[in-house]
Protein backbone atom coordinates (compact mmCIF):
# COMPACT_ATOMS: atom_id res chain seq x y z
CA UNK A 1 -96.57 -114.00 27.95
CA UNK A 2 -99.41 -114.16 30.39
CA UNK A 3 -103.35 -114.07 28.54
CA UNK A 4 -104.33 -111.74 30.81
CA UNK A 5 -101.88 -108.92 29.25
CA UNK A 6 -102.28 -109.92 25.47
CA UNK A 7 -106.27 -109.90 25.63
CA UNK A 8 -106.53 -106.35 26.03
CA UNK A 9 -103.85 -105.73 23.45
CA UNK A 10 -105.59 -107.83 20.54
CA UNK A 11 -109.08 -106.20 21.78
CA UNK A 12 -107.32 -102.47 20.69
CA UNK A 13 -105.59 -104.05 17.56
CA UNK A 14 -108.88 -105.47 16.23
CA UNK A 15 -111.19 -102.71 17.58
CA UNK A 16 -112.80 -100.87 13.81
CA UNK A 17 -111.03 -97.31 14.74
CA UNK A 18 -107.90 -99.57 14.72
CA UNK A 19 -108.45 -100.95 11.67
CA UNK A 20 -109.53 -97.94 9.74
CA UNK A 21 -106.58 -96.04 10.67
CA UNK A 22 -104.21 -99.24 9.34
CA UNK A 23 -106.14 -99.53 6.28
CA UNK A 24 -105.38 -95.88 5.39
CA UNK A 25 -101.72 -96.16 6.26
CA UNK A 26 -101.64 -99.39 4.45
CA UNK A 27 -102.94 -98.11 0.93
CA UNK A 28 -101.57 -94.90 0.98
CA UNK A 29 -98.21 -96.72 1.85
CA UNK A 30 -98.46 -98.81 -0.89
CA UNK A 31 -99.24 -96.26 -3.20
CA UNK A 32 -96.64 -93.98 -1.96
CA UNK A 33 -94.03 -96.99 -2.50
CA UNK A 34 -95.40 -97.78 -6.26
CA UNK A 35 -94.93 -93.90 -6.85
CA UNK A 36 -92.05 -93.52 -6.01
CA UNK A 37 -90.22 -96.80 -7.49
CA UNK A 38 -92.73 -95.69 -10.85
CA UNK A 39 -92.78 -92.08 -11.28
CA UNK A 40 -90.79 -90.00 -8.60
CA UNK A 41 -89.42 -87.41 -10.97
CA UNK A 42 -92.97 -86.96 -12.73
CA UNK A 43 -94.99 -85.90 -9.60
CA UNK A 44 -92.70 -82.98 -9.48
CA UNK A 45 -94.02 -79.77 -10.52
CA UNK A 46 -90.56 -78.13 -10.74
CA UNK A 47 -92.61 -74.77 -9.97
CA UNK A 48 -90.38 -71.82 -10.24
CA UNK A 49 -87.48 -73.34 -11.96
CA UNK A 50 -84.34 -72.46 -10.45
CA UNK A 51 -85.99 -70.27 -7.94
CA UNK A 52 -87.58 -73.09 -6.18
CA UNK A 53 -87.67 -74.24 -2.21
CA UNK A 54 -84.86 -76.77 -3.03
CA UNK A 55 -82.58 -74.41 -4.65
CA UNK A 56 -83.23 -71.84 -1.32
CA UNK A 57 -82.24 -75.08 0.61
CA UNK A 58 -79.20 -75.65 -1.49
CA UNK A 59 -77.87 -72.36 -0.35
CA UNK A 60 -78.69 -72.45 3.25
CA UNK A 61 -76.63 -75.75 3.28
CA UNK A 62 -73.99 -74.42 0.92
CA UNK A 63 -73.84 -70.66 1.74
CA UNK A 64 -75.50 -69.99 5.13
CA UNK A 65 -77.97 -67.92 3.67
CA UNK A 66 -81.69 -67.49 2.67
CA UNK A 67 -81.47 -67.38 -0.67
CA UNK A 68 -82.48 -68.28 -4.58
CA UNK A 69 -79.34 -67.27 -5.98
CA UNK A 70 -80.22 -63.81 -6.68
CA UNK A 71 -76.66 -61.82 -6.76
CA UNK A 72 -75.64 -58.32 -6.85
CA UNK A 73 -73.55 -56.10 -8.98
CA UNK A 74 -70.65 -57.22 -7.53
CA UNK A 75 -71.39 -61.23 -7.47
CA UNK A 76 -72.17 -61.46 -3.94
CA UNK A 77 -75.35 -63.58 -3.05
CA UNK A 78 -78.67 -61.51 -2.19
CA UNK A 79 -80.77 -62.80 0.64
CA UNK A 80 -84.68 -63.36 -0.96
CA UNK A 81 -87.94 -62.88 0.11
CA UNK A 82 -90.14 -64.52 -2.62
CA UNK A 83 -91.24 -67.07 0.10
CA UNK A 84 -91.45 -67.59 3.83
CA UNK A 85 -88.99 -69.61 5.41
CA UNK A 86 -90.75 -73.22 6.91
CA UNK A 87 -90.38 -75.69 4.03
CA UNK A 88 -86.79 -73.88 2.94
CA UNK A 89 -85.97 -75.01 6.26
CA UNK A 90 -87.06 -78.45 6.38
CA UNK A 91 -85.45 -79.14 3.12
CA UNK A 92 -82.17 -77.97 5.01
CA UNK A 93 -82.56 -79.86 7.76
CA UNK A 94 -82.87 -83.12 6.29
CA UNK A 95 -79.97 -81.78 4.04
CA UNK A 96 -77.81 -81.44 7.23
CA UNK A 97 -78.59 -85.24 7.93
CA UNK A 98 -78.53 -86.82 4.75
CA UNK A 99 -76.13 -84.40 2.94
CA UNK A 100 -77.54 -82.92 -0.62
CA UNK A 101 -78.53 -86.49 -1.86
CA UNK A 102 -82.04 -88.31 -3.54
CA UNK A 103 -82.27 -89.96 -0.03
CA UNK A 104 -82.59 -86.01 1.80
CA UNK A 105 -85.20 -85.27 -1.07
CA UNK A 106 -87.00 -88.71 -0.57
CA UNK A 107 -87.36 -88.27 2.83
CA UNK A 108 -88.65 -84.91 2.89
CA UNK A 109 -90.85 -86.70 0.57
CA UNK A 110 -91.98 -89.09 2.71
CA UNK A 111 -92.34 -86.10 5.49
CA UNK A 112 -95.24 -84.52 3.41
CA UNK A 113 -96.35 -87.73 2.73
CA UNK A 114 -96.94 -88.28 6.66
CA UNK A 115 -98.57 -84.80 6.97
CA UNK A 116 -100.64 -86.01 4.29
CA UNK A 117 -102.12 -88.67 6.74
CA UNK A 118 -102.09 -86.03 9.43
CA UNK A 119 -104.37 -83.84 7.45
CA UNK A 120 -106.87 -86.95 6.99
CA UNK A 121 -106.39 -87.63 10.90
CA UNK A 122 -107.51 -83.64 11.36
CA UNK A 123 -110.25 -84.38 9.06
CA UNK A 124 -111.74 -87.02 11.31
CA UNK A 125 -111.47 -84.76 14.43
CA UNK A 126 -113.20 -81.90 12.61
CA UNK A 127 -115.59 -84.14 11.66
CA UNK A 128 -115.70 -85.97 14.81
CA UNK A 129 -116.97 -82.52 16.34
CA UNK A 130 -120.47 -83.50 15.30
CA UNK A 131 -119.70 -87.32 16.33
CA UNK A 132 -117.82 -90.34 15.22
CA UNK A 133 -119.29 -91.59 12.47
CA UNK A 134 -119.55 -87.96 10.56
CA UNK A 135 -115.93 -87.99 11.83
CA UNK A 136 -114.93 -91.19 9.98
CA UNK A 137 -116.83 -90.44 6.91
CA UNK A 138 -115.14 -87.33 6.49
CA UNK A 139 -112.04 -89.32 6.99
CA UNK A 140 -113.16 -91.87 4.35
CA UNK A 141 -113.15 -89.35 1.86
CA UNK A 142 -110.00 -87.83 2.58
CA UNK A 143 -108.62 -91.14 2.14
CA UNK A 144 -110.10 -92.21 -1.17
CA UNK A 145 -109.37 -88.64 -2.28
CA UNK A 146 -105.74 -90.39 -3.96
CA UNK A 147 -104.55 -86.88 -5.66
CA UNK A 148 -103.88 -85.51 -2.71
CA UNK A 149 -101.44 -87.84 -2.35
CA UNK A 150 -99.30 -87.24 -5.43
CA UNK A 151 -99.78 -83.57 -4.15
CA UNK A 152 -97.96 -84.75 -0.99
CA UNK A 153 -95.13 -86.32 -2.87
CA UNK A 154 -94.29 -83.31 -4.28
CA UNK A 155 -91.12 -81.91 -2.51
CA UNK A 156 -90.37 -78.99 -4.97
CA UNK A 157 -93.58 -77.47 -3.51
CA UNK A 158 -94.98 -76.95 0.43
CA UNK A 159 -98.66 -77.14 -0.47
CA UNK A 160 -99.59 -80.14 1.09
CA UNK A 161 -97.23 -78.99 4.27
CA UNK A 162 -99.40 -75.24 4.16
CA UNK A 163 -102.55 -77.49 4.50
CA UNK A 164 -101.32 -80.04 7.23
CA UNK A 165 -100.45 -76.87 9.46
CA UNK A 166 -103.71 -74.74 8.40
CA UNK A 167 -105.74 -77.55 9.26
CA UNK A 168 -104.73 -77.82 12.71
CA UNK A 169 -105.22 -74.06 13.21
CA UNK A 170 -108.84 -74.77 11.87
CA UNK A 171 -109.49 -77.96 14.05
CA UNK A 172 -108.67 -75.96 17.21
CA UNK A 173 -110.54 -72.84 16.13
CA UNK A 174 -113.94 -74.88 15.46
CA UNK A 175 -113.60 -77.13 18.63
CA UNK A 176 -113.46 -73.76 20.49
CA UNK A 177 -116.35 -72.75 18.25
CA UNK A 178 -117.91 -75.76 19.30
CA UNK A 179 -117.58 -76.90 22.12
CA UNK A 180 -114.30 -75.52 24.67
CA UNK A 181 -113.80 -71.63 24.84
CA UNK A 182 -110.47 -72.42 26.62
CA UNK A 183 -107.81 -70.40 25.94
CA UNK A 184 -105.59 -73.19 25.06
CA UNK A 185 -107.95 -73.74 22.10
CA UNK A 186 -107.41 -69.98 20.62
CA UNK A 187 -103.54 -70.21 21.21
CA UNK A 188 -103.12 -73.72 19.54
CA UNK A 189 -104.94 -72.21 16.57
CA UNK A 190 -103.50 -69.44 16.46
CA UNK A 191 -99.96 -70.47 16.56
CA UNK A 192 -100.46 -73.39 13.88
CA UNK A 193 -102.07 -70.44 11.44
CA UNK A 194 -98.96 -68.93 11.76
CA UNK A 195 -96.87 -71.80 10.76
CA UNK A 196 -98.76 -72.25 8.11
CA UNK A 197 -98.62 -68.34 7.40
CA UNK A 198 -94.85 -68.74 7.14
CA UNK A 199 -95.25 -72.00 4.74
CA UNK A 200 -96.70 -70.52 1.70
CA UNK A 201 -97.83 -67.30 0.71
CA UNK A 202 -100.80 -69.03 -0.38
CA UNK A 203 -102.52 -69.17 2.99
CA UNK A 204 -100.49 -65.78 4.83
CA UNK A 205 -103.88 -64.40 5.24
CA UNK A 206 -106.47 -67.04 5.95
CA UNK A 207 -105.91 -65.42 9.54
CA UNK A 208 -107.89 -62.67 8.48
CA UNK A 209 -111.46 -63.88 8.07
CA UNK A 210 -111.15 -66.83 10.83
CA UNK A 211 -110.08 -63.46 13.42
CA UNK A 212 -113.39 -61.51 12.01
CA UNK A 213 -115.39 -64.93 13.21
CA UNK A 214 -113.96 -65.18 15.99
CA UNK A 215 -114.50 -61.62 16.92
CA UNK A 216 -117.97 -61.98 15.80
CA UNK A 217 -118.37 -64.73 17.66
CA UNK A 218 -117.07 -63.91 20.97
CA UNK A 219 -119.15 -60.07 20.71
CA UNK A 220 -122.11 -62.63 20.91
CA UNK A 221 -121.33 -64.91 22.97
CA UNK A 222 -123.16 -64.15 26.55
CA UNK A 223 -121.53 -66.76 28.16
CA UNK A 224 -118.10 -65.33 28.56
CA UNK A 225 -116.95 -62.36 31.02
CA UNK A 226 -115.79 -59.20 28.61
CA UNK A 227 -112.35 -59.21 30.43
CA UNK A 228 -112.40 -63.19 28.81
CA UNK A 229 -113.11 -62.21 25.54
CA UNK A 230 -110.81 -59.44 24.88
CA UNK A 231 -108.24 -62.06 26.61
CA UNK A 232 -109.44 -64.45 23.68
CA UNK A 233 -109.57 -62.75 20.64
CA UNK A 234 -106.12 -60.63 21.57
CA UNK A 235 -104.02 -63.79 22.05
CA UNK A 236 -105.13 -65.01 18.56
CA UNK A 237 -104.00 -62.04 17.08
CA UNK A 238 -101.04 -61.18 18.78
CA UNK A 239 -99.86 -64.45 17.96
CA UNK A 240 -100.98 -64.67 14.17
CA UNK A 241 -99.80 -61.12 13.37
CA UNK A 242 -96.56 -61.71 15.11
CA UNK A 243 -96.08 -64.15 11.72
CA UNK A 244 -97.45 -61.96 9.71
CA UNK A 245 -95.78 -59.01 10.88
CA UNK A 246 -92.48 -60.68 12.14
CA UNK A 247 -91.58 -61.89 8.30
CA UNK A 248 -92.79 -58.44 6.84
CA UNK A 249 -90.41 -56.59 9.33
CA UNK A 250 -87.49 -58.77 8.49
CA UNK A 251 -88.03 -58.26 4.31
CA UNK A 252 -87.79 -55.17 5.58
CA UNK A 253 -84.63 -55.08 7.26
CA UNK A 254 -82.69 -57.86 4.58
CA UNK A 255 -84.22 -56.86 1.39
CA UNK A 256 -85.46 -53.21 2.15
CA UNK A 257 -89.25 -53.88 1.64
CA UNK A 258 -91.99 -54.94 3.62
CA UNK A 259 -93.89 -56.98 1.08
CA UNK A 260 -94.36 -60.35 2.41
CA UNK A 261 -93.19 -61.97 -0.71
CA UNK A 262 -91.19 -60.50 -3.53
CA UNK A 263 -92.89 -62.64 -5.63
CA UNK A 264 -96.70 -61.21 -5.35
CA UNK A 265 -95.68 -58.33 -8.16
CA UNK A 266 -94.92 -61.21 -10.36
CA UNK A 267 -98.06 -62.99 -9.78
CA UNK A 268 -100.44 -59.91 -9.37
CA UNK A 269 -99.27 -58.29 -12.90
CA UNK A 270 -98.19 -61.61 -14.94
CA UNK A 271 -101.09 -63.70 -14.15
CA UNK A 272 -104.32 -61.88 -12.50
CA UNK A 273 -103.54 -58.78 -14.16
CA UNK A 274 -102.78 -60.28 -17.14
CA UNK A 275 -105.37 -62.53 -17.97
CA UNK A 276 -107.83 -59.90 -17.19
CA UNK A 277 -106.54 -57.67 -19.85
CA UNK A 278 -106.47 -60.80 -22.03
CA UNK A 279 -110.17 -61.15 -21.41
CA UNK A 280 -110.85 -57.42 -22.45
CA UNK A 281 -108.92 -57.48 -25.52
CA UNK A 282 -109.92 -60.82 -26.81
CA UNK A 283 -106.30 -62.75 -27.01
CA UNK A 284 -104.49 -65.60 -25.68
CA UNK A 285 -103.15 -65.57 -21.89
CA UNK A 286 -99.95 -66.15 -22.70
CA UNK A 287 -99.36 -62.98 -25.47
CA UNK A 288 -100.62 -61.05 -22.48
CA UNK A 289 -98.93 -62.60 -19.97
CA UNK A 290 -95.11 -62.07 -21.97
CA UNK A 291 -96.12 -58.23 -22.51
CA UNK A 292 -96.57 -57.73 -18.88
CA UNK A 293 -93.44 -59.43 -17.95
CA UNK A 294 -91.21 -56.58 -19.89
CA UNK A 295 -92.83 -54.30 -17.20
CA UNK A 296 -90.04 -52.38 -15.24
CA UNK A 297 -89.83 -49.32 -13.29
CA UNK A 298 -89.49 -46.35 -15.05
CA UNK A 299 -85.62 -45.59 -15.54
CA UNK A 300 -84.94 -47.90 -12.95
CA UNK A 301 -84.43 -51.47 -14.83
CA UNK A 302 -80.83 -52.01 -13.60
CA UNK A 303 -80.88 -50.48 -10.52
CA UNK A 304 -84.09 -51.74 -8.81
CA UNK A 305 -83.64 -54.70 -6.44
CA UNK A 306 -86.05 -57.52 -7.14
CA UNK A 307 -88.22 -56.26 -4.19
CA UNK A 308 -88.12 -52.88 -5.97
CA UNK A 309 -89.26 -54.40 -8.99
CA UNK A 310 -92.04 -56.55 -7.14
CA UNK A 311 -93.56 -53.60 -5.62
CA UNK A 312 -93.74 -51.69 -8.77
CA UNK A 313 -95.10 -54.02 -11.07
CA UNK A 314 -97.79 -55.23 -8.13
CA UNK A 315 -98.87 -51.74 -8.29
CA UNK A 316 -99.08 -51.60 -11.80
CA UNK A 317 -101.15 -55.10 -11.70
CA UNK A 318 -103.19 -53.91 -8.82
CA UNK A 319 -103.91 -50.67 -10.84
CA UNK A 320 -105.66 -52.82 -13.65
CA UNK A 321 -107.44 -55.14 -11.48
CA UNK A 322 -109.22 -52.37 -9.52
CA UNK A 323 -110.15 -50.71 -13.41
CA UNK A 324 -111.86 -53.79 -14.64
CA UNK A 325 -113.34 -55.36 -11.28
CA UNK A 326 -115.91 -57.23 -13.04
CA UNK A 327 -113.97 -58.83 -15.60
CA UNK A 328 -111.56 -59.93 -12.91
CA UNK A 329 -113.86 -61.81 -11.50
CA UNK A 330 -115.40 -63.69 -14.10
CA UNK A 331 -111.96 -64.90 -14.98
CA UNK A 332 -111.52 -65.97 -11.45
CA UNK A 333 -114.56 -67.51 -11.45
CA UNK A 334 -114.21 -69.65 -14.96
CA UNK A 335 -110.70 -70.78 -13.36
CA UNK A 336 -112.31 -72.49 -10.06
CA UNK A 337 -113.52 -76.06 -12.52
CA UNK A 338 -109.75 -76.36 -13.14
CA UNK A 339 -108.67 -75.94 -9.57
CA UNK A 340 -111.53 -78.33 -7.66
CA UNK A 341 -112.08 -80.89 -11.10
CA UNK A 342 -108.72 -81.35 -12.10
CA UNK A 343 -107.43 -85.24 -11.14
CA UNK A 344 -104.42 -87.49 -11.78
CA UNK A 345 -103.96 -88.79 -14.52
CA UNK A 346 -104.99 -92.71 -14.47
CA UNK A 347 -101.87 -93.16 -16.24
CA UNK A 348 -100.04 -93.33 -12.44
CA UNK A 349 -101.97 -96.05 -11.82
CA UNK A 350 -100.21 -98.68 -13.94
CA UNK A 351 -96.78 -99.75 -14.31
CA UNK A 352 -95.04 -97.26 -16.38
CA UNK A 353 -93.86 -99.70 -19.01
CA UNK A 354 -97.89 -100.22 -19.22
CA UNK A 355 -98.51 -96.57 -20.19
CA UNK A 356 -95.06 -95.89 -21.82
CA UNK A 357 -97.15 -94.25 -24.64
CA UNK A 358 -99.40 -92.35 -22.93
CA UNK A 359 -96.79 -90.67 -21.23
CA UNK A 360 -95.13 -90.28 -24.32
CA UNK A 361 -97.56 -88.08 -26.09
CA UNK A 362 -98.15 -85.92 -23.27
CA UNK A 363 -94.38 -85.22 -22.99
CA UNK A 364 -94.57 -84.60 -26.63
CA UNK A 365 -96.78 -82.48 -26.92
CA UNK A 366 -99.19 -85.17 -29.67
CA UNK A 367 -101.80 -85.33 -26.43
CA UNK A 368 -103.42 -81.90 -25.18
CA UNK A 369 -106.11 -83.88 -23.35
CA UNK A 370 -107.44 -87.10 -21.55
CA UNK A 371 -111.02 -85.84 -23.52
CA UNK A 372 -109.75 -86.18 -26.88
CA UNK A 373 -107.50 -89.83 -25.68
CA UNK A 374 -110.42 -91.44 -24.25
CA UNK A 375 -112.12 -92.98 -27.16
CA UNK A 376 -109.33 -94.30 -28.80
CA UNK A 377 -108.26 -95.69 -25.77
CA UNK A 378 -111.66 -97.50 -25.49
CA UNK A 379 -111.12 -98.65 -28.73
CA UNK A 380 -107.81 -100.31 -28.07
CA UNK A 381 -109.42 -102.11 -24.96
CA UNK A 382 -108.01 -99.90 -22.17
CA UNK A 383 -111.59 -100.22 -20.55
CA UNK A 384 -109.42 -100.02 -16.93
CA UNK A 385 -107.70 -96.79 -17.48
CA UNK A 386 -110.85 -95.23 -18.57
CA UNK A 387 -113.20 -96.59 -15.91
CA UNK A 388 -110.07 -95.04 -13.51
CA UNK A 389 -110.50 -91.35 -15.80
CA UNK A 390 -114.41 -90.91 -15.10
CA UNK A 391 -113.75 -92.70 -11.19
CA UNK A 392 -112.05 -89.61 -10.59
CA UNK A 393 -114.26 -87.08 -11.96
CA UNK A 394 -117.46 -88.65 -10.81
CA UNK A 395 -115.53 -88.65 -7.00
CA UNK A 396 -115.21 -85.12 -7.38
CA UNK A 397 -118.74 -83.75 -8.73
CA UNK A 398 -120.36 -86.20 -5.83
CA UNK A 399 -117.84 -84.53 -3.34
CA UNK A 400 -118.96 -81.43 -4.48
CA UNK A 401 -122.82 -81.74 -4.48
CA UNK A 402 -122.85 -84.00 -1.07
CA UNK A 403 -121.01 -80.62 0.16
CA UNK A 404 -123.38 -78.28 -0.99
CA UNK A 405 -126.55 -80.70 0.58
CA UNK A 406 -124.04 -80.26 3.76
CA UNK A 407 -123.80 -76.50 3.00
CA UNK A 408 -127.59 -76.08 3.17
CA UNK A 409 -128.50 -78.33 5.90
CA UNK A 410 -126.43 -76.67 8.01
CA UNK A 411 -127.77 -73.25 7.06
CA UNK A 412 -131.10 -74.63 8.28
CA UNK A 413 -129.26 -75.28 12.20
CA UNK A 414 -128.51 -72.65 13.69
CA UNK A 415 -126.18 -74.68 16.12
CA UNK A 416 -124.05 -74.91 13.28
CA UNK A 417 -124.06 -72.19 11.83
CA UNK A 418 -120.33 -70.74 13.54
CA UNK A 419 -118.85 -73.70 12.06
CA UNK A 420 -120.60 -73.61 8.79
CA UNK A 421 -118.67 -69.49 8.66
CA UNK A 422 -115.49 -70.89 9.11
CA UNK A 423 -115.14 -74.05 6.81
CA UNK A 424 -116.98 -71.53 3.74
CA UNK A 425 -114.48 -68.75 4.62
CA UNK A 426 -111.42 -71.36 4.19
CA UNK A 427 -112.80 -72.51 1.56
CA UNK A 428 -113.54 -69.18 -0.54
CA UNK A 429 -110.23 -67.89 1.00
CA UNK A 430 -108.35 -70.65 -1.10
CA UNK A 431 -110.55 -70.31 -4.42
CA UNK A 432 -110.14 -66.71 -4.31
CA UNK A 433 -106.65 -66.78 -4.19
CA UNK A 434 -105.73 -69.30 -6.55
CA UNK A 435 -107.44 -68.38 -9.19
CA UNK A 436 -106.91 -67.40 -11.93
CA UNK A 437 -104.11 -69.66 -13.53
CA UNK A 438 -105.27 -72.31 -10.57
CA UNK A 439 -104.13 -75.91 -11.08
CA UNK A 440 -105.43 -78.83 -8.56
CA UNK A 441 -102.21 -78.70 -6.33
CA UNK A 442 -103.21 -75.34 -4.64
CA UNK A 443 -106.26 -77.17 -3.12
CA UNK A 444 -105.17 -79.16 -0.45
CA UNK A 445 -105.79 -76.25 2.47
CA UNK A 446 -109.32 -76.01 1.46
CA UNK A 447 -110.06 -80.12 0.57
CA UNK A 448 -110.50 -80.82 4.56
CA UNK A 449 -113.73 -78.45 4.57
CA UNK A 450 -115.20 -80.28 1.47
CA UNK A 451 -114.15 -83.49 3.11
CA UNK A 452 -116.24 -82.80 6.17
CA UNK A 453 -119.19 -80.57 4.26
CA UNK A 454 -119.83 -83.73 2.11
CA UNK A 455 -119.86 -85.97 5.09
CA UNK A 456 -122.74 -83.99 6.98
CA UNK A 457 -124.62 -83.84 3.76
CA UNK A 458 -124.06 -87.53 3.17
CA UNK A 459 -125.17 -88.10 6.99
CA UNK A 460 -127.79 -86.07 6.25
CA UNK A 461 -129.12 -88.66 3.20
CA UNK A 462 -128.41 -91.76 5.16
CA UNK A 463 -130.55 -90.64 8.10
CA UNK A 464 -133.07 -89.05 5.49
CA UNK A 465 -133.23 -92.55 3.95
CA UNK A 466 -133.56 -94.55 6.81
CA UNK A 467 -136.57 -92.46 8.33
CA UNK A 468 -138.53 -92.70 4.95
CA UNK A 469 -138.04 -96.43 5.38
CA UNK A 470 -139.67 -96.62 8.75
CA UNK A 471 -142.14 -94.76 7.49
């Protein structure tokens, strides 16, 4: 082959971008592989039981037909609405290609595990809206950030899938923030919040507050005709509430309400109701939590529908919530260390005939607790998995403060203050709404905003540091 065609190809293979991007690939793959040959089975959260997004898979292969196996009086299959229909679907798809086999399941797998990289490649371009190297930093921590792969492996749940497609709504929304008030920008954003709308109920209303900044925004914005505004802001929510709305209208049609998941009454009464009235009363979650589960329509137990029964108890857990406001939120609030400080357990990161014990007395039940494991481990010379233990916290509480240096610096610019609205509303969106009962898989949607909030602080630091050199 002639010199003159390979020299620019080796100057883009060795060039640092090039590099950076293989490196991530590289260790991620390699961790993904060791995973998976390791501990497939155990980074499944089997969330839901029988009424998971596999089983609602199953019977669109088997039966034609959204569903979790709900039936009616007479046996037939109901159609459900406890979740949107995206990841239901992919699971089907790969089931049409691959049959219901491990290998459709591993490759949805390895799906989410490529999103997973896509959300650290949307990282680096939110980043990169304040310049390359804030854009690679933010991508370095992304990267090192390993849980989020595990959270990625995960096929029985679409979190990691809600936060690819939610991050590309953001990315578009803050370059148009930014930089481009083309129209193209407010469409693309739009149109991936919806997708990710009709992922996981989770994020079905992060729309919300990014429309009110956008609004906001644009009413202040002297640059743009009014006719170009109202052009602007309409397109992102004609599009976003076509999602929204579109998947309401059709619950209401199939399953004769318009709540967008038949599942929030569960949730709402079982968990945030529940462990508010635990709070008051002085007793364990879970007593609480099995009282408010018996909690039926009046004279209406066998006939309701599930919706029915949804909509009734979400009333009833609503009704409790609003009574005790202040309560509710201090539970929320002394649930948000478990969702952002929870990490994976080092144990993944050995050879399971390494840890065969560990894992042993967690399954058991003999281990509540890394805290309470750590010194005997110590004492048995496991100085590697502990160093791995504290690795992982001390990641997290320096992610955490570099993002709230980041939060206040950019306070103090006013050029960046738009941004700063939307990456704080994402991530108080996400807190808010998985709390209380959070665990650290409901995090990945707002992780990207930390990711990027710790980079300008750390930027912030560096440059701090280097001028009190000079000086």
């Amino acid at each position: 082959m002639d010199a003159r065609r390979i020299a620019p190809l080796l100057r883009a293979t060795w060039r640092p971008s090039t590099l950076f991007w293989a490196c991530v690939v590289l260790v991620w793959g390699l961790l993904f592989v060791f995973w998976l040959k390791n501990y497939g089975q155990e980074l499944l959260s089997h969330a839901g039981g029988s009424l998971s997004y596999v089983e609602a898979a199953r019977h669109l292969y088997y039966d034609r037909l959204f569903s979790v196996g709900e039936v009616s009086e007479t046996g037939a299959l109901l159609s459900t609405s406890r979740f949107p229909p995206v990841y239901p679907f992919m699971l089907f798809s790969s089931f049409l290609v691959f049959g219901d086999t491990t290998l459709a399941l591993d490759v949805v797998r390895f799906m989410t595990w490529c999103m997973a990289i896509g959300v650290v490649y949307f990282t680096y371009r939110i980043g990169r809206l304040w310049g390359p190297g804030l854009g690679y930093a933010a991508a370095l921590l992304a990267a090192l950030d390993v849980y989020m792969i595990s959270v990625a492996m995960n096929y029985d749940t679409p979190d990691f899938v809600a936060a690819f497609f939610s991050t590309m709504g953001i990315f578009y929304l803050m370059r148009y923030l930014k930089a481009q008030q083309f129209i193209s920008g407010v469409l693309l954003s739009a149109l991936w919040l919806g997708v990710g709308t009709w992922t996981k109920v989770s994020v079905y209303l992060l729309w919300v507050p990014l429309l009110f900044i956008l609004a906001l925004y644009l009413l202040r914005n002297g640059a743009l005709s009014r006719r170009t505004k109202l052009l602007h802001v309409g397109i992102f929510f004609a599009i976003v509430f076509a999602f929204f709305g579109g998947w309401k209208v059709r619950n209401w049609y199939v399953v004769g309400t318009s709540s967008f998941s038949s599942q929030s009454g569960e949730v709402m009464l079982q968990y945030h109701a529940a462990h508010t009235l635990a709070r008051i009363r002085g007793v364990s979650n879970l007593e609480i939590e099995q009282e408010m589960a018996a909690v039926l329509p009046p004279n209406a137990a066998e006939r309701a529908s599930v919706a029915e029964k949804s909509d009734y108890q979400y009333a009833v857990g609503r009704r409790i919530v609003l009574d005790h406001p202040f309560t509710y939120l201090v539970v929320k609030l002394l649930d948000v260390p478990s969702l952002l400080f929870g990490t994976l357990p080092p144990y993944y990161f050995f050879p399971k005939g390494r840890v065969e014990d560990i894992i042993r007395g967690f399954t058991s039940g003999a281990i509540t607790g890394h805290r309470t494991l750590l010194p005997a481990l110590w004492s048995e010379g496991r100085y590697l998995y502990v160093a791995i233990y504290w690795l992982l916290k001390v990641f997290m509480l320096a992610l955490l403060g570099f993002a709230c240096i980041g939060v206040m610096r950019m306070l103090r610019n006013r050029s960046d203050r738009w941004m700063l609205s939307v990456l704080l509303a994402v991530v108080l969106y996400v807190v808010f709404v998985s709390t209380p009962v959070a665990t650290p898989r409901y995090r990945p949607p707002l992780m990207p905003m930390l990711y990027v909030l710790a980079a300008y602080g750390g930027s912030f630091l560096w440059t701090f540091r280097l001028r009190r050199r000079v000086l």
